[in-house]
C-alpha atoms as a PDB file:
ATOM      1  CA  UNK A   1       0.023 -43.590 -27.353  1.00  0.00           C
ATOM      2  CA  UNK A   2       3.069 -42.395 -29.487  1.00  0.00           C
ATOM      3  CA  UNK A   3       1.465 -39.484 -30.849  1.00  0.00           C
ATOM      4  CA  UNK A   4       0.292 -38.651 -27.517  1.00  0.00           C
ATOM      5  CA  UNK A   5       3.791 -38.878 -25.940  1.00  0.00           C
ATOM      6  CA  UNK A   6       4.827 -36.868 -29.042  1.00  0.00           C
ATOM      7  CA  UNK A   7       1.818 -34.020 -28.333  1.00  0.00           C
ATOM      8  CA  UNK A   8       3.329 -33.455 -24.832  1.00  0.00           C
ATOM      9  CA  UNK A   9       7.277 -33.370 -25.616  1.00  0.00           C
ATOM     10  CA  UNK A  10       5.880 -30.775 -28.150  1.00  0.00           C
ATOM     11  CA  UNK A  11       4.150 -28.771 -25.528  1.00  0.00           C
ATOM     12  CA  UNK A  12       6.916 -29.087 -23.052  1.00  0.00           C
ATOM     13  CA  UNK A  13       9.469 -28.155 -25.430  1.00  0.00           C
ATOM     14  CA  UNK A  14       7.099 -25.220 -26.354  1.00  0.00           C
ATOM     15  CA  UNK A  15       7.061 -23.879 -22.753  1.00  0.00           C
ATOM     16  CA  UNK A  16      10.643 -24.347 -22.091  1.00  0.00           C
ATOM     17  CA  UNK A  17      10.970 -22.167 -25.587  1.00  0.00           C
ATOM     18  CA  UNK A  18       8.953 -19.843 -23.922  1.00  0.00           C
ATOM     19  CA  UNK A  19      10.508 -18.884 -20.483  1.00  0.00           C
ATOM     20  CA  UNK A  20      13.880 -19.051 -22.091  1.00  0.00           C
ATOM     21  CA  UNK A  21      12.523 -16.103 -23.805  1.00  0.00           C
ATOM     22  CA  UNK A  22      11.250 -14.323 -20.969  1.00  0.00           C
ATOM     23  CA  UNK A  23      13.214 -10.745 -20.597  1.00  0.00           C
ATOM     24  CA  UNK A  24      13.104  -9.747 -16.682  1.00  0.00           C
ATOM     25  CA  UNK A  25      14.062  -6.272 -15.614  1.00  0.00           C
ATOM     26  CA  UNK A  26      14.055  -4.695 -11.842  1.00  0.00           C
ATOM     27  CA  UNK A  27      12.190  -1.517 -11.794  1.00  0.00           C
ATOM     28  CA  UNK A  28      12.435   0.778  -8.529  1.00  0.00           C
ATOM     29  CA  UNK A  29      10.157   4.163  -8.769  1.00  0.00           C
ATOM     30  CA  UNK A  30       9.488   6.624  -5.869  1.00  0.00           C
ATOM     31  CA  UNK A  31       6.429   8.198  -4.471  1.00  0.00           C
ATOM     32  CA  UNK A  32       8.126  11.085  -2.661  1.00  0.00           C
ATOM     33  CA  UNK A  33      10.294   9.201  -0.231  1.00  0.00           C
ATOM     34  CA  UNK A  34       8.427   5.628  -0.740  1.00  0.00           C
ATOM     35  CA  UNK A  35      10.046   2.862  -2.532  1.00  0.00           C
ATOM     36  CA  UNK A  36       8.275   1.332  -4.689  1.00  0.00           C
ATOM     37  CA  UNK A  37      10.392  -1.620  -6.603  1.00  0.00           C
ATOM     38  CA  UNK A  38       9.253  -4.323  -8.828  1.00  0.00           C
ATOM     39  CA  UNK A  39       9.584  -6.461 -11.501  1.00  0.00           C
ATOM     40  CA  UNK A  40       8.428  -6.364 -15.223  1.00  0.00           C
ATOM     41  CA  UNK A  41       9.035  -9.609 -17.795  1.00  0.00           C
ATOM     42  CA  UNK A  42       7.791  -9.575 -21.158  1.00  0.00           C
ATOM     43  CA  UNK A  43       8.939 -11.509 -24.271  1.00  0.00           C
ATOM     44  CA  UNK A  44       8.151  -8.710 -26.723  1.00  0.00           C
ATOM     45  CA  UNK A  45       7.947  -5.214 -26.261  1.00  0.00           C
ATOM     46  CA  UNK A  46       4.790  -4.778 -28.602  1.00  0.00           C
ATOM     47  CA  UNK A  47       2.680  -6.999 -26.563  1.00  0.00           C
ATOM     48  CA  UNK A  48       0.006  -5.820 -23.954  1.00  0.00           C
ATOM     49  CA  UNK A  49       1.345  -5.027 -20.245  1.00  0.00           C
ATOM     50  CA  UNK A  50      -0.966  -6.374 -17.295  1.00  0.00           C
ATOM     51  CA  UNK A  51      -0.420  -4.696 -14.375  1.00  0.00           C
ATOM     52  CA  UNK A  52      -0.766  -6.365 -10.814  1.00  0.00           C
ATOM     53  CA  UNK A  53      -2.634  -4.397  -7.933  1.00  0.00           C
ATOM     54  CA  UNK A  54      -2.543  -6.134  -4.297  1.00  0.00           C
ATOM     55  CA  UNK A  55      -5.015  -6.786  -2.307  1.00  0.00           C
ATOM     56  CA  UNK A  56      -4.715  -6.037   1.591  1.00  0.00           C
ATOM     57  CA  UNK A  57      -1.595  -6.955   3.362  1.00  0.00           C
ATOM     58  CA  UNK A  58       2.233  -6.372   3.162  1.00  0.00           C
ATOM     59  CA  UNK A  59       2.271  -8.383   0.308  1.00  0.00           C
ATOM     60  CA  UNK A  60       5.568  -8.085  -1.851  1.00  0.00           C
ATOM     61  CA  UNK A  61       5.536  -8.596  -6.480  1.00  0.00           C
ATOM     62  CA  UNK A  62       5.418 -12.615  -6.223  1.00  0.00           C
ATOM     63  CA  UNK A  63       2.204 -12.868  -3.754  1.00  0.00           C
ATOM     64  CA  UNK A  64       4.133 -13.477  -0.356  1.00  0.00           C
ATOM     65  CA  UNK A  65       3.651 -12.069   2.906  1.00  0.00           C
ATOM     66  CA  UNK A  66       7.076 -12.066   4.609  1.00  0.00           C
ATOM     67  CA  UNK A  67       6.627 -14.705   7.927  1.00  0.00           C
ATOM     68  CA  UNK A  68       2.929 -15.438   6.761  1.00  0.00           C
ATOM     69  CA  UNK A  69       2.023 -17.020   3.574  1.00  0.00           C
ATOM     70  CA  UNK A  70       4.291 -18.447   1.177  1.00  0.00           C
ATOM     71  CA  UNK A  71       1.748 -18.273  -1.538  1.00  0.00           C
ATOM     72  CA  UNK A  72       3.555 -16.655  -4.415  1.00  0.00           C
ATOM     73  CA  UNK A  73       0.135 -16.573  -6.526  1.00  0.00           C
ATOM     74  CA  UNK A  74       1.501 -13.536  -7.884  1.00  0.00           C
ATOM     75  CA  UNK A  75       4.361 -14.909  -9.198  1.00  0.00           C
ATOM     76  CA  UNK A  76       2.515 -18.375 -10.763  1.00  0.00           C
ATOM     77  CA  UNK A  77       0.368 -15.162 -12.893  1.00  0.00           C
ATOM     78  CA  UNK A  78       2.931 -14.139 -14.133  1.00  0.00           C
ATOM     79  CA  UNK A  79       4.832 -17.230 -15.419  1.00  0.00           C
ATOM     80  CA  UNK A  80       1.318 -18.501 -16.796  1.00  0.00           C
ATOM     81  CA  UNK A  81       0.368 -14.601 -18.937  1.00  0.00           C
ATOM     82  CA  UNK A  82       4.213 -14.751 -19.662  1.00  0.00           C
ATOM     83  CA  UNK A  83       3.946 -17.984 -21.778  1.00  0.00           C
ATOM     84  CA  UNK A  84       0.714 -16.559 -23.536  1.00  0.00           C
ATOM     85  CA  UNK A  85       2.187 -13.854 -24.364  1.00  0.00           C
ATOM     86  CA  UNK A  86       1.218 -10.671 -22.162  1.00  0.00           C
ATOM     87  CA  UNK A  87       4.067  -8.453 -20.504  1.00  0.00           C
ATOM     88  CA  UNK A  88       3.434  -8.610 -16.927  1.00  0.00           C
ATOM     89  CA  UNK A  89       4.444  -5.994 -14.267  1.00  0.00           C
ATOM     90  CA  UNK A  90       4.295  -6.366 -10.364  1.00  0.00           C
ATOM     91  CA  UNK A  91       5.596  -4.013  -7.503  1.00  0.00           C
ATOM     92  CA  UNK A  92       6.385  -4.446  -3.986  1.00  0.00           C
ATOM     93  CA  UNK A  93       3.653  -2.819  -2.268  1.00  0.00           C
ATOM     94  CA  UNK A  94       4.369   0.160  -0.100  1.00  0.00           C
ATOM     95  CA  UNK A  95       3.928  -1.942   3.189  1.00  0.00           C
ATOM     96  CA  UNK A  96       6.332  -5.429   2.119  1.00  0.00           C
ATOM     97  CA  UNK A  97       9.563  -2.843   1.673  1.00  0.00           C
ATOM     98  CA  UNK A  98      11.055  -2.679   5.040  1.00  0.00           C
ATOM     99  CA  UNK A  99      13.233   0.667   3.118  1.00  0.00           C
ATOM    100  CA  UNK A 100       9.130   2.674   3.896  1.00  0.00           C
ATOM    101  CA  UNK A 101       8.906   1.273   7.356  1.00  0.00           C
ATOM    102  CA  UNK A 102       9.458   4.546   9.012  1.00  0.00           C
ATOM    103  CA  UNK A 103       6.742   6.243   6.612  1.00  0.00           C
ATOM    104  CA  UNK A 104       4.179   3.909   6.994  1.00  0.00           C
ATOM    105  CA  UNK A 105       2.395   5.955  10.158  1.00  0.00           C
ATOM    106  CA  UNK A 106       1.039   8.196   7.667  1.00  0.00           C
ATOM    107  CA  UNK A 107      -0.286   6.218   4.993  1.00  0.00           C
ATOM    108  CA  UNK A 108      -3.699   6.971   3.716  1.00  0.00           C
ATOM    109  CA  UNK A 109      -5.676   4.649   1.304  1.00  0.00           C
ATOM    110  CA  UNK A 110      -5.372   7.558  -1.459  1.00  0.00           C
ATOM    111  CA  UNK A 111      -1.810   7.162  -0.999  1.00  0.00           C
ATOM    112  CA  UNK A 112      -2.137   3.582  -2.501  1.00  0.00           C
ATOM    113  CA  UNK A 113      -3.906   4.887  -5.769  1.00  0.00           C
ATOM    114  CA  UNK A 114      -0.982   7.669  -6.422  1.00  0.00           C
ATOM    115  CA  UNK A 115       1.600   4.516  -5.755  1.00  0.00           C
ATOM    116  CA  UNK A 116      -0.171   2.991  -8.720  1.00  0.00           C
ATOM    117  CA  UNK A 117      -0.500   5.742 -11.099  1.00  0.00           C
ATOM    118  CA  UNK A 118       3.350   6.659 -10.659  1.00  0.00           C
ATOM    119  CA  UNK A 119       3.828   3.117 -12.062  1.00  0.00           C
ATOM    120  CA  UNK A 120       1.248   3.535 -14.375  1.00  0.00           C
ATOM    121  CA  UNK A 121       2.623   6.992 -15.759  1.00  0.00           C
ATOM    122  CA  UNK A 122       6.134   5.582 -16.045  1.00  0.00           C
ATOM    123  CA  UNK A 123       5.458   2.111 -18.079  1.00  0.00           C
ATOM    124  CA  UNK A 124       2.912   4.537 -20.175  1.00  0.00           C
ATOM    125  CA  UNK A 125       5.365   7.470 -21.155  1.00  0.00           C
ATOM    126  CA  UNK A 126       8.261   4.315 -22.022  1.00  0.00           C
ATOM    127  CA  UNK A 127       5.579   3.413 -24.565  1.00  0.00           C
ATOM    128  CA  UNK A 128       7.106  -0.117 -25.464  1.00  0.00           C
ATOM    129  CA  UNK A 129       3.546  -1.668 -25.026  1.00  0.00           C
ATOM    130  CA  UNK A 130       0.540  -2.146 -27.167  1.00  0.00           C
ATOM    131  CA  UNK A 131      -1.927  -1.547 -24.077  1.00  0.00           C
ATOM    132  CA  UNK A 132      -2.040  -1.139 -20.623  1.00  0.00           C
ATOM    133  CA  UNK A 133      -4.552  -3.574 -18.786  1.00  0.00           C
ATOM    134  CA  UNK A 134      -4.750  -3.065 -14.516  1.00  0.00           C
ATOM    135  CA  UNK A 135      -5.617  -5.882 -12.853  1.00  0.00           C
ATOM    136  CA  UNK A 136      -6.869  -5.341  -9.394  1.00  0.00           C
ATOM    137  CA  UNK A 137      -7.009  -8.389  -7.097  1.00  0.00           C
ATOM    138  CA  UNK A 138      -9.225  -7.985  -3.494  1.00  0.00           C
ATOM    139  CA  UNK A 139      -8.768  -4.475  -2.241  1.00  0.00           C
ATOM    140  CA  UNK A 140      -6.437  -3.944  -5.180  1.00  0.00           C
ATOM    141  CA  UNK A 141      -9.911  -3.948  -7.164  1.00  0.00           C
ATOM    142  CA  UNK A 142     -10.871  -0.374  -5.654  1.00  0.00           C
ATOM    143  CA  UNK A 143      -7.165   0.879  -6.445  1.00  0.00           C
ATOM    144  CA  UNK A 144      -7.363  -0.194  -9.630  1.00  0.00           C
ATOM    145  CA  UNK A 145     -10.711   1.300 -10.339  1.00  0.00           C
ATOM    146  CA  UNK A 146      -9.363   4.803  -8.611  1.00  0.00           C
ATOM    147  CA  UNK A 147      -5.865   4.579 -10.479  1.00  0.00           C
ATOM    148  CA  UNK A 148      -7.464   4.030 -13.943  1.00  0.00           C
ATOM    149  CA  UNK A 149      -6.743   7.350 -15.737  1.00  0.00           C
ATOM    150  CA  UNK A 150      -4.229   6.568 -18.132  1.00  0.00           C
ATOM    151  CA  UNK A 151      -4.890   2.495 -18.353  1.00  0.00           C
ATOM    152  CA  UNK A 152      -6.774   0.998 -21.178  1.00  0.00           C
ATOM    153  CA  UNK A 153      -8.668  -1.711 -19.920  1.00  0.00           C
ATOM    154  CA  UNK A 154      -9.640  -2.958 -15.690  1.00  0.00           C
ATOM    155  CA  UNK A 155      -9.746  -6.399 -14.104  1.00  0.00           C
ATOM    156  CA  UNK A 156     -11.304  -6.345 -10.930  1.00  0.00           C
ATOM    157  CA  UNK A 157     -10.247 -10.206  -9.419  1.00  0.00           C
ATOM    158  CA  UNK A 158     -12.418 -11.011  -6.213  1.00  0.00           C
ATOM    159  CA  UNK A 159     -13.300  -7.408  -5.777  1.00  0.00           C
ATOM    160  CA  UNK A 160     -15.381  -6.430  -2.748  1.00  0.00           C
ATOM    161  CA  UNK A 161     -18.527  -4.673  -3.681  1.00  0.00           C
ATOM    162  CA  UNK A 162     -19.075  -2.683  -0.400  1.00  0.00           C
ATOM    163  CA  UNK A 163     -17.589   0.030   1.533  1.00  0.00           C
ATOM    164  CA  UNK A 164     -14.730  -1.656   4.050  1.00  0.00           C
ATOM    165  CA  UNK A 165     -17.133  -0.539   7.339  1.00  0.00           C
ATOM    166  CA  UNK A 166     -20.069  -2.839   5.894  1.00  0.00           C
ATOM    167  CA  UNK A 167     -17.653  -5.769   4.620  1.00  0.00           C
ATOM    168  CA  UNK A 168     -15.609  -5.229   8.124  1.00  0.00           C
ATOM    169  CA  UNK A 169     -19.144  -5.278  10.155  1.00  0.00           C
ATOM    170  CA  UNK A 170     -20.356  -8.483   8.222  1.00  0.00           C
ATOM    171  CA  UNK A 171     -17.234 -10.643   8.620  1.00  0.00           C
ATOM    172  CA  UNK A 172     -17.573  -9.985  12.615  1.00  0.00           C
ATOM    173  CA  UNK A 173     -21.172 -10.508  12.459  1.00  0.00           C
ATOM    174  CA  UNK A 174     -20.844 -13.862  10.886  1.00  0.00           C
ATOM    175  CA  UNK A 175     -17.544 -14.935  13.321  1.00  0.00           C
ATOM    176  CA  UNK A 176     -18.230 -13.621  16.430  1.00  0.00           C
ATOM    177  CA  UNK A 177     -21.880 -11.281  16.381  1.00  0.00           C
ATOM    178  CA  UNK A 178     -21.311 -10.204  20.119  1.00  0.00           C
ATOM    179  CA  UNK A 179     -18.503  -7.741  18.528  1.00  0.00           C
ATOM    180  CA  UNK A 180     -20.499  -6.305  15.621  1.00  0.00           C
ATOM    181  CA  UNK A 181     -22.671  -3.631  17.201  1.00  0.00           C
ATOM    182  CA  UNK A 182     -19.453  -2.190  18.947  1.00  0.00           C
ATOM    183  CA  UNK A 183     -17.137  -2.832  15.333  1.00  0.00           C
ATOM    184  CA  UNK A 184     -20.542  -0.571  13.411  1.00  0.00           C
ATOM    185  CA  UNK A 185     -20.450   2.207  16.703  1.00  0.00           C
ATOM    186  CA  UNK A 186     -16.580   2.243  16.567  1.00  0.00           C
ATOM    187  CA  UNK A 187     -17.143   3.162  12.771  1.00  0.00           C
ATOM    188  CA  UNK A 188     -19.552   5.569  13.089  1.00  0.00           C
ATOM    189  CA  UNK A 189     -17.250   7.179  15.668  1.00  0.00           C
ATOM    190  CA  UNK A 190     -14.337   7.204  13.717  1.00  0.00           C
ATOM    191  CA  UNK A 191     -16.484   8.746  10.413  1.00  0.00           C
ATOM    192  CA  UNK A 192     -18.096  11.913  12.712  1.00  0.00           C
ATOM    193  CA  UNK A 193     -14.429  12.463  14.807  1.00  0.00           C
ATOM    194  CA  UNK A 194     -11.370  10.795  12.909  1.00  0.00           C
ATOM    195  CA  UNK A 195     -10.595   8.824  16.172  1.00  0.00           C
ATOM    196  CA  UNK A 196     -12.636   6.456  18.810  1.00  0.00           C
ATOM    197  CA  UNK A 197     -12.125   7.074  21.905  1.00  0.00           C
ATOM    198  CA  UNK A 198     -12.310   3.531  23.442  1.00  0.00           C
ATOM    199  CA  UNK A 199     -11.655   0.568  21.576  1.00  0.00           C
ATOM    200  CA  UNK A 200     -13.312  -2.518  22.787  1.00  0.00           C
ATOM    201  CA  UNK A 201     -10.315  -5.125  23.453  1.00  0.00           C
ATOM    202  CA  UNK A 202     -11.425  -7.456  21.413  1.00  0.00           C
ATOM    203  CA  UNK A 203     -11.382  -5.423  18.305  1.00  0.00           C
ATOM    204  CA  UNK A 204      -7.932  -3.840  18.967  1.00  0.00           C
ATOM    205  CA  UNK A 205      -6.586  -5.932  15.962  1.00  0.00           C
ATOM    206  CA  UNK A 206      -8.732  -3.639  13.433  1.00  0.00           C
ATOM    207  CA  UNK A 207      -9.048  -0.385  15.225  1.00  0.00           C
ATOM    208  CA  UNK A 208      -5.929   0.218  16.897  1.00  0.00           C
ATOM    209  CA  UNK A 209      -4.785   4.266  16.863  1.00  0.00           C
ATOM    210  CA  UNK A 210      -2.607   4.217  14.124  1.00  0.00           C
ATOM    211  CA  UNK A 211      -4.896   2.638  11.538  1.00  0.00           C
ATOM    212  CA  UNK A 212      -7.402   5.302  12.376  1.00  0.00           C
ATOM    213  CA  UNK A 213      -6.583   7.195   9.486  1.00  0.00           C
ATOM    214  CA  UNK A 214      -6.113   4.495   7.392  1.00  0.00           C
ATOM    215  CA  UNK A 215      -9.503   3.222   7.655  1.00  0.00           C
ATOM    216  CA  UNK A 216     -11.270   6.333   7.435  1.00  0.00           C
ATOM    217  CA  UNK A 217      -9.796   6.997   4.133  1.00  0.00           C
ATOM    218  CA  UNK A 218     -10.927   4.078   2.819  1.00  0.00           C
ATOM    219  CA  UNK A 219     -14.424   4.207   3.991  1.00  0.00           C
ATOM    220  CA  UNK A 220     -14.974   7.623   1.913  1.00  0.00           C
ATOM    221  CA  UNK A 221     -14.973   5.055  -1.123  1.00  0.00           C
ATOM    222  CA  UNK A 222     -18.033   2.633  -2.503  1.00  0.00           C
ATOM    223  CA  UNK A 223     -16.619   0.355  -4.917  1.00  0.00           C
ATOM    224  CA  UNK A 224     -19.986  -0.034  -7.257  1.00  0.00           C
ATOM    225  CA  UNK A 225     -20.302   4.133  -7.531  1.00  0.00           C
ATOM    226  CA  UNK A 226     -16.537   4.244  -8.367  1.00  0.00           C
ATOM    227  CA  UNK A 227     -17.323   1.502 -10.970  1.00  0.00           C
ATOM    228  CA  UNK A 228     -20.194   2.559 -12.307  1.00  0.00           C
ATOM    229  CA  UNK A 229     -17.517   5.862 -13.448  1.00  0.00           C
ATOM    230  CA  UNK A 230     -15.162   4.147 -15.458  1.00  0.00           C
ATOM    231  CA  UNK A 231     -14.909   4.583 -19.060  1.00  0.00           C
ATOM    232  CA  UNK A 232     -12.320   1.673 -20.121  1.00  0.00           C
ATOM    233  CA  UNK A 233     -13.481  -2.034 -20.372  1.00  0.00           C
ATOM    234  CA  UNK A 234     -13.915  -3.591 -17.355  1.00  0.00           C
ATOM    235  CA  UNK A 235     -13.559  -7.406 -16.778  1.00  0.00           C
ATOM    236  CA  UNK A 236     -14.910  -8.864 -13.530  1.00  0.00           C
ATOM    237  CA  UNK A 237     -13.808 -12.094 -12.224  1.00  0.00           C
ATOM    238  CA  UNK A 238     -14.820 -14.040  -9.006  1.00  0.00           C
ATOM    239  CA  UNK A 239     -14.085 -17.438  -7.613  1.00  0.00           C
ATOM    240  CA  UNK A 240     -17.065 -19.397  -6.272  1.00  0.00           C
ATOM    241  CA  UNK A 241     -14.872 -21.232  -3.779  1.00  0.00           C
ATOM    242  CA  UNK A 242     -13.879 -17.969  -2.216  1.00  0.00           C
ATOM    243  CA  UNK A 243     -14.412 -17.257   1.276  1.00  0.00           C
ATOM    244  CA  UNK A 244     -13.510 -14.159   1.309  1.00  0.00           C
ATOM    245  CA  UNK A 245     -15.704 -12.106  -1.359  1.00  0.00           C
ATOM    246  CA  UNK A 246     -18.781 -13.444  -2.649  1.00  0.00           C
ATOM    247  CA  UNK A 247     -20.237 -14.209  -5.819  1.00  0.00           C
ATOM    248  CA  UNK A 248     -22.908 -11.440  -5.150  1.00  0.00           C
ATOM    249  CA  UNK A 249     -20.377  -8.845  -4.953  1.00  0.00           C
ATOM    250  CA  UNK A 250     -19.523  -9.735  -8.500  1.00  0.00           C
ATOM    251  CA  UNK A 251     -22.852  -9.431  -9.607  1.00  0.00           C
ATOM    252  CA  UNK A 252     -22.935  -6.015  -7.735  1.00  0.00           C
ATOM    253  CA  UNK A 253     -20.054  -4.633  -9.429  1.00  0.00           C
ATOM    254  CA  UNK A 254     -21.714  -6.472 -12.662  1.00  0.00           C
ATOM    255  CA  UNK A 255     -25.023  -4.683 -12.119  1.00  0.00           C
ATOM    256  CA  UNK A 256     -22.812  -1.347 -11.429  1.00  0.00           C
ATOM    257  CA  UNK A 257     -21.674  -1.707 -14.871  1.00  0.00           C
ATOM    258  CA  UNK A 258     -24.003  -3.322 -17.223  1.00  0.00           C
ATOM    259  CA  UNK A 259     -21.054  -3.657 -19.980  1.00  0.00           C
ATOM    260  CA  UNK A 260     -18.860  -5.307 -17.935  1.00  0.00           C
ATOM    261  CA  UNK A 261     -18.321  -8.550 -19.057  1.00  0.00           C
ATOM    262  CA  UNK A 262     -18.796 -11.429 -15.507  1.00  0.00           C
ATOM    263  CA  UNK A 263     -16.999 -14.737 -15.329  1.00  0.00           C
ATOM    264  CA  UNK A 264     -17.670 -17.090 -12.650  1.00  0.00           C
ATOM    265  CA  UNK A 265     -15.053 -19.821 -11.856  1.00  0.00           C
ATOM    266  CA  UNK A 266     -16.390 -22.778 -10.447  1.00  0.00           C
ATOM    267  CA  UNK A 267     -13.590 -24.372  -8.202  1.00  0.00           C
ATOM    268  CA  UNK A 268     -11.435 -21.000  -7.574  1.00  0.00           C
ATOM    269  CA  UNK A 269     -10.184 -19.396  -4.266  1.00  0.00           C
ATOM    270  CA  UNK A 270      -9.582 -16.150  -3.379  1.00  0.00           C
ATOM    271  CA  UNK A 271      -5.614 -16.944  -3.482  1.00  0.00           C
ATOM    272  CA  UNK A 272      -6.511 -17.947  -7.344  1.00  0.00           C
ATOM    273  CA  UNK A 273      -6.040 -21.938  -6.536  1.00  0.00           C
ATOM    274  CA  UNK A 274      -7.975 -24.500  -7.942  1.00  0.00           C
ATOM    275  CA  UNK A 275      -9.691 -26.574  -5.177  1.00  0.00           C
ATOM    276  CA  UNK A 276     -11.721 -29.557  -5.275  1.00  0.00           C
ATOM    277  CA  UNK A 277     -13.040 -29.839  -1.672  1.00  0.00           C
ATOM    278  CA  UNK A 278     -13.867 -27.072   0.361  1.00  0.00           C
ATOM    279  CA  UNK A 279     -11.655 -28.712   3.448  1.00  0.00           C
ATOM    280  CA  UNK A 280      -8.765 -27.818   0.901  1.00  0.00           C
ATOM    281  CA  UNK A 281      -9.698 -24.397   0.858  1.00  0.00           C
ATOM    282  CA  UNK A 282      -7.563 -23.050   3.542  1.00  0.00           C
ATOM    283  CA  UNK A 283      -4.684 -25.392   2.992  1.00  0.00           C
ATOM    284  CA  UNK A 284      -4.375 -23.768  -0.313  1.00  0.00           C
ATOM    285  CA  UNK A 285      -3.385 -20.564   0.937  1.00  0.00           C
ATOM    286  CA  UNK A 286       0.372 -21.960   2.126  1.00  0.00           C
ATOM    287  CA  UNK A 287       0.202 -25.279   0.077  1.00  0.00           C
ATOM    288  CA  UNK A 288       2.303 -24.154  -2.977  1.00  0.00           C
ATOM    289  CA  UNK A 289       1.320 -27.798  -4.776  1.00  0.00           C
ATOM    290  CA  UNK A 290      -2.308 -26.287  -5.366  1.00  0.00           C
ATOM    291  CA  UNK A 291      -2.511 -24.925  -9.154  1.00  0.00           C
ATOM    292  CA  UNK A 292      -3.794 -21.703 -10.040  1.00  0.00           C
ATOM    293  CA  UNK A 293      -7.282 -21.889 -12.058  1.00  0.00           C
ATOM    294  CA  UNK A 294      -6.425 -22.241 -15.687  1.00  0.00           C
ATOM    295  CA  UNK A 295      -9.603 -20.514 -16.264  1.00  0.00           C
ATOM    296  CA  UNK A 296      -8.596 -17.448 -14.723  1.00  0.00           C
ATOM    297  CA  UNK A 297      -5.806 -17.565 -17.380  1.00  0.00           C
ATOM    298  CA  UNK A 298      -7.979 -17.949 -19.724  1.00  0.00           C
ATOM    299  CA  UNK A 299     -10.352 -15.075 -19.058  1.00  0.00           C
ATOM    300  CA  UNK A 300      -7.395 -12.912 -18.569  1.00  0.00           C
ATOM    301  CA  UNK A 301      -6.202 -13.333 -21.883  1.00  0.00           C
ATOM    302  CA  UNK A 302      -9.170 -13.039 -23.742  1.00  0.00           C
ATOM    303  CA  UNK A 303      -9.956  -9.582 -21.952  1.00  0.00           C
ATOM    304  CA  UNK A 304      -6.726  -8.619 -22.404  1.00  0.00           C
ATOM    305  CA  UNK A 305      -5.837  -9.382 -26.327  1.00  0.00           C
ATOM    306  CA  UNK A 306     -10.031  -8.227 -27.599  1.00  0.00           C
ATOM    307  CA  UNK A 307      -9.183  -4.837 -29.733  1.00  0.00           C
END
């Protein structure tokens, strides 16, 4: 029991040794006139740089959607690669700084890949890290694998494996399958002509006018032929508890790329919590008390320090 008591002061005192460490520094870049500000921490600047891509959402550096989900997964990453010794950089995406709310209108989904690769560019040309190592999480999976030029390894975290119309089409089909013939013909519409003419009401939420654009931009893109061109290592990581991408969208992006290395985590979300019972699932996403898989940690720092 002593020695046991003694293990854990050790680690405790280890982790506190650790953060105390931790060097923090506020970045802001600019895309033209977007705003682009984040956060990197490191302990030492020879040590490999992970880079955080978002997934869908205004979703700011720490993994919180202001008035919707306190999750701050983003942040928990970064505190857990911290103490095992990765640098760790994550921005505000363009749509959780209310400073681009007036530019937003225009936004494309290309627009999100140059956002990255002006971060990219500037950590690269500083040159204070070992390696640079993207890791997209959700839709931040397809950024990634677009904004990839001057990175040196991917991580695509609960990455969809299909265009957004067919993912879009199959989430209505399975909720409400009424809607999905009219969500597919609204798509096709919007693919020939760049508009649709009349949105059914019940689908305003997805297709309203100014997201027209949006969308279409990001239907031009299949996430398996855009994988299947990269030339770093690519590390693919999926949560079976996830109810938002599925396993078989791993193995899709797996099959994609045959040297991609797969891991599977048994009890992880698509928020990166550990659950034990799939009524926790949803809880998870604004219950801060849920951990994040240690696992995923894991994996991440395996990829991430192999030469």
């Amino acid at each position: 029991m002593i020695r046991f008591i003694l293990y854990i002061s050790a680690l405790i005192l280890h982790s506190v040794s650790v953060f105390s460490q931790v060097q923090r520094e506020d970045i802001t870049l600019m895309n033209g006139p977007i705003t682009l500000s984040g956060t990197l921490s490191f302990t030492e600047t020879t040590q490999p740089l992970v880079i955080w891509v978002h997934g869908s959402g205004n979703i700011d550096r720490n993994g919180t959607q202001k008035g919707l989900l306190p999750l701050r997964y983003i942040q928990k990453c970064r505190d857990s690669l911290n103490a095992r010794g990765l640098a760790f950089f994550s921005y505000d995406k363009r749509t959780a700084n209310s400073a681009n709310k007036d530019l937003l209108k225009t936004t494309l989904f290309d627009d999100l890949v140059t956002d990255l690769q002006i971060v990219v560019d500037h950590l690269k040309k500083e040159k204070r890290f070992s390696k640079i190592v993207l890791i997209g999480h959700s839709q931040g999976s397809l950024v990634a694998m677009l904004g990839a030029k001057n990175s040196d390894k991917i991580i695509s975290l609960a990455g969809p494996a299909s265009p957004i119309q067919e993912i879009i089409v199959q989430q209505i089909a399975k909720n409400a399958a009424i809607l999905a013939p009219f969500a597919k013909k609204h798509f096709e519409e919007l693919e020939k002509t760049g508009t649709i003419k009349e949105i059914n009401p019940m689908l305003m939420n997805i297709f309203a006018k100014p997201m027209h654009a949006f969308l279409r931009s990001w239907m031009h893109y299949h996430p398996t032929k855009v994988a299947s061109t990269l030339q770093q290592p690519l590390l693919i990581i999926q949560g079976e508890k996830d109810l938002q991408v599925a396993v078989r969208d791993a193995q899709l992006l797996k099959d994609a790329v045959p040297k991609a290395t797969l891991v599977l985590i048994k009890n992880m979300n698509h928020v990166l919590k550990t659950i034990q019972k799939d009524s926790d699932n949803m809880t998870s996403y604004t219950d801060p008390s849920f951990p994040l898989s240690v696992t995923l940690v894991n994996a991440i720092v395996k990829f991430v320090k192999q030469p």
